[in-house]
N, C-alpha and C. Protein backbone atom coordinates (compact mmCIF):
# COMPACT_ATOMS: atom_id res chain seq x y z
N UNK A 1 106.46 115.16 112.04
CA UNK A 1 105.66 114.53 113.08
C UNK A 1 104.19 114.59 112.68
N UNK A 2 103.57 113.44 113.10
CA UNK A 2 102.23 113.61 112.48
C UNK A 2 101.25 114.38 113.39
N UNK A 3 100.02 115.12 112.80
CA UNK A 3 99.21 116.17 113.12
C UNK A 3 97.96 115.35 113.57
N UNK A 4 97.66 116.15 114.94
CA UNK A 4 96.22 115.02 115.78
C UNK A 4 94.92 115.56 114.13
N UNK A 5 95.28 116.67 113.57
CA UNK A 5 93.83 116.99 112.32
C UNK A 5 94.24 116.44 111.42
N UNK A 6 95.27 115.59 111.40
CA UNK A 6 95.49 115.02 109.73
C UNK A 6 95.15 113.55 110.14
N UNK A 7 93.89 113.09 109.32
CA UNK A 7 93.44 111.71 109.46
C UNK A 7 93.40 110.83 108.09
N UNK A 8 94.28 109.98 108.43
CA UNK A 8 94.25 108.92 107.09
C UNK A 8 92.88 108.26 106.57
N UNK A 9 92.31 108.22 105.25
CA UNK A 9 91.07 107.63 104.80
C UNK A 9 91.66 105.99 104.73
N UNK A 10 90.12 105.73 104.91
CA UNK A 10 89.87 104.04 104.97
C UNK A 10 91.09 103.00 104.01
N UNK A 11 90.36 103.67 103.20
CA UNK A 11 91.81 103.23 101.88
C UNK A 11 93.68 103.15 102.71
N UNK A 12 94.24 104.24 102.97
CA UNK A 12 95.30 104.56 103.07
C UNK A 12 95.37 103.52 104.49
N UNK A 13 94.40 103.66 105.59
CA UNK A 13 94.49 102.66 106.62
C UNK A 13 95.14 101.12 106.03
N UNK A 14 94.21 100.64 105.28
CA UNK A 14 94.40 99.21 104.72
C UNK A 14 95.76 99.52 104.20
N UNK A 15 96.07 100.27 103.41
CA UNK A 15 97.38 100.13 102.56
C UNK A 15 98.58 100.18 103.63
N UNK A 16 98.38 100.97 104.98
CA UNK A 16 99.39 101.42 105.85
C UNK A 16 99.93 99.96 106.89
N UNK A 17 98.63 99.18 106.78
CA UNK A 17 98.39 97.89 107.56
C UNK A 17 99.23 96.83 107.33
N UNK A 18 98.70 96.92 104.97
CA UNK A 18 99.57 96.09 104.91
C UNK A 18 101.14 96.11 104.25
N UNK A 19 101.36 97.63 104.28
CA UNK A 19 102.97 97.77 104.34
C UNK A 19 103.32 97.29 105.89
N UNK A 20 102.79 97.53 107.04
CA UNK A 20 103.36 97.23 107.73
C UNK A 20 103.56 95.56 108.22
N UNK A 21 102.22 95.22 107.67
CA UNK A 21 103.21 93.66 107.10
C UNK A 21 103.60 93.32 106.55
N UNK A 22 104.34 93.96 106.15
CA UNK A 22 105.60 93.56 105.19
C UNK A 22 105.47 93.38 103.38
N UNK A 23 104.24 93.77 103.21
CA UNK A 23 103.99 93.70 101.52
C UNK A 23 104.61 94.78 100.89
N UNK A 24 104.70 94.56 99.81
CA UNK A 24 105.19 95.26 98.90
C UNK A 24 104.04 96.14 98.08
N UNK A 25 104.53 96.93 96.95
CA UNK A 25 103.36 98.22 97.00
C UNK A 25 102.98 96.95 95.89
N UNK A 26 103.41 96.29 94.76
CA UNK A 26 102.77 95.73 94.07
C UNK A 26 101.72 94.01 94.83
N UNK A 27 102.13 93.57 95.84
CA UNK A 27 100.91 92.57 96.43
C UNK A 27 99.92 93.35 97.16
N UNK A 28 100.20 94.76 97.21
CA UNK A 28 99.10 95.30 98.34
C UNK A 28 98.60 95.37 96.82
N UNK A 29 98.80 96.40 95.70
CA UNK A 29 98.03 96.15 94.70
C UNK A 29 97.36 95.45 94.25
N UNK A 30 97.53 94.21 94.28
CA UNK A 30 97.23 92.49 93.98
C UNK A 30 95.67 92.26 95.09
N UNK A 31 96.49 92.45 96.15
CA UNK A 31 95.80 92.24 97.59
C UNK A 31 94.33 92.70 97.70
N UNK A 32 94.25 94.05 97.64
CA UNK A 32 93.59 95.12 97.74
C UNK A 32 92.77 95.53 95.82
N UNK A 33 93.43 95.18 95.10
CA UNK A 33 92.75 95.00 93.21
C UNK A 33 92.60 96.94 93.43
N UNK A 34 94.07 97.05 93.54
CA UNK A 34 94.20 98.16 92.87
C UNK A 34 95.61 98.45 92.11
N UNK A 35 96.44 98.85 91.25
CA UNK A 35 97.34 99.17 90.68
C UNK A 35 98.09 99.20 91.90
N UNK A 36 99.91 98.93 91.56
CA UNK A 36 101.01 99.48 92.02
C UNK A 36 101.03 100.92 92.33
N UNK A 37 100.55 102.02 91.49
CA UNK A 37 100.71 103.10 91.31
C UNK A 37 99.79 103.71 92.44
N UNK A 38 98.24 103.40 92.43
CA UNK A 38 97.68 103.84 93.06
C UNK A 38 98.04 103.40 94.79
N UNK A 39 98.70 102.50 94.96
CA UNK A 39 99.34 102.11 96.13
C UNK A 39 100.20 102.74 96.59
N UNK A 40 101.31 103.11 95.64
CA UNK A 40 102.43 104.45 95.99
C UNK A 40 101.72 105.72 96.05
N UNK A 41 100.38 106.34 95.24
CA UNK A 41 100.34 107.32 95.21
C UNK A 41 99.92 107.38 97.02
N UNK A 42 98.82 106.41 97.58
CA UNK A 42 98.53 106.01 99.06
C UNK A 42 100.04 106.38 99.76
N UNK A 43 100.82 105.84 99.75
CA UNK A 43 101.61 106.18 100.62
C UNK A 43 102.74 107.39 100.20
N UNK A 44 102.21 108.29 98.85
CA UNK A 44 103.04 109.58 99.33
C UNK A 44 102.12 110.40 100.12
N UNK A 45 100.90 110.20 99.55
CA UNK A 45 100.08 110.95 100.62
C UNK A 45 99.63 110.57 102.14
N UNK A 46 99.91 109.86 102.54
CA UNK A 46 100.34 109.43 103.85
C UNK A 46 101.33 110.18 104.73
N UNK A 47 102.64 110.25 103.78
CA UNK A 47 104.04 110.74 104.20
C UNK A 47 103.55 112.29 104.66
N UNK A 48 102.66 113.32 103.52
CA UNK A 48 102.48 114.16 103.48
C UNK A 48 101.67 114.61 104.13
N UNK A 49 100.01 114.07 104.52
CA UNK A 49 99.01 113.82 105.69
C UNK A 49 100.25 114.09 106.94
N UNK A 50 101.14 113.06 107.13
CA UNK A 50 102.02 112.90 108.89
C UNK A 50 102.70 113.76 108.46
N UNK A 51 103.71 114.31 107.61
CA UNK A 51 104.80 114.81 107.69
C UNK A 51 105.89 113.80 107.70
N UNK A 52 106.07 112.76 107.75
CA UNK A 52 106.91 111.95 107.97
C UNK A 52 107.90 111.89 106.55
N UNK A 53 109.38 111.60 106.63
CA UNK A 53 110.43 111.44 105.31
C UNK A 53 110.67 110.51 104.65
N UNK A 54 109.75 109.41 105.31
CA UNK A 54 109.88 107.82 104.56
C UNK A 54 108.88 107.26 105.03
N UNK A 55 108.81 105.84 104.72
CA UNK A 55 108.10 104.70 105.13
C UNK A 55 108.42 104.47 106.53
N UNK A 56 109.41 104.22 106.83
CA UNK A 56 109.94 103.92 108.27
C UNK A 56 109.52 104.38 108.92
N UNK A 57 109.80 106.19 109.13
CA UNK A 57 108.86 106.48 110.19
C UNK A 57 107.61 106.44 110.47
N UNK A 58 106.48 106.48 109.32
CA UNK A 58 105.44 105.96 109.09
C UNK A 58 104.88 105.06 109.58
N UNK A 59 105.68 103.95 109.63
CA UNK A 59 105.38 102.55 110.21
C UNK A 59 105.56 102.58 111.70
N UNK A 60 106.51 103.27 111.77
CA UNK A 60 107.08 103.34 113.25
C UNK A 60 105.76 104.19 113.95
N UNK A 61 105.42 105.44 113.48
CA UNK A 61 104.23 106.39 114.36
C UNK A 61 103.19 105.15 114.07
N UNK A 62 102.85 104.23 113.17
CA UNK A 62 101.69 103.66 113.11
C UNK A 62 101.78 102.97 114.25
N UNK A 63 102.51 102.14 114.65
CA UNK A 63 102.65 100.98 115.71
C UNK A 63 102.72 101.94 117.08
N UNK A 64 103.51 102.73 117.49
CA UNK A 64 103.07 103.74 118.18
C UNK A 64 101.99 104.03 118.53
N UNK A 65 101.34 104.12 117.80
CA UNK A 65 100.14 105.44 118.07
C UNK A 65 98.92 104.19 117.94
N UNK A 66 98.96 102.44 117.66
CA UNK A 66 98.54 101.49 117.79
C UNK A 66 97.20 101.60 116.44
N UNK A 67 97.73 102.24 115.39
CA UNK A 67 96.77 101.78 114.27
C UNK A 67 96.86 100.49 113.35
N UNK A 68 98.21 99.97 113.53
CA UNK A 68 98.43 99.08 113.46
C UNK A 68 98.67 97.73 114.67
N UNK A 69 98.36 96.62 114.51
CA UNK A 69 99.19 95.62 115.34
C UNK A 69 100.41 95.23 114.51
């Protein structure tokens, strides 16, 4: 479950935004002109920031908690 002191940086926001529309880690790469890699490394540390075991729930607390539309 994610922690009210664990706050995602600017970066990881955008990347969280646009997994949750539906991109893939390599067009957010594209998207955003940063590597595939550095896009996954964004969302293990995301997982690890919330605590969360995947993407899914991730996405799911994002829309939740309304950081995303």
């Amino acid at each position: 479950m994610a922690k009210e002191n664990d706050v995602l940086s600017k970066s990881e926001l955008k990347v969280l935004t646009l997994i949750c529309n539906g991109y893939t880690s390599e067009n957010i790469g594209v998207k955003l002109g940063i590597t595939k890699s550095t896009v996954q490394t964004h969302r293990r540390n995301m997982l690890r920031k919330t605590g969360f075991k995947n993407t899914q729930q991730l996405v799911g607390w994002a829309v939740r908690e309304g950081l995303v539309k």
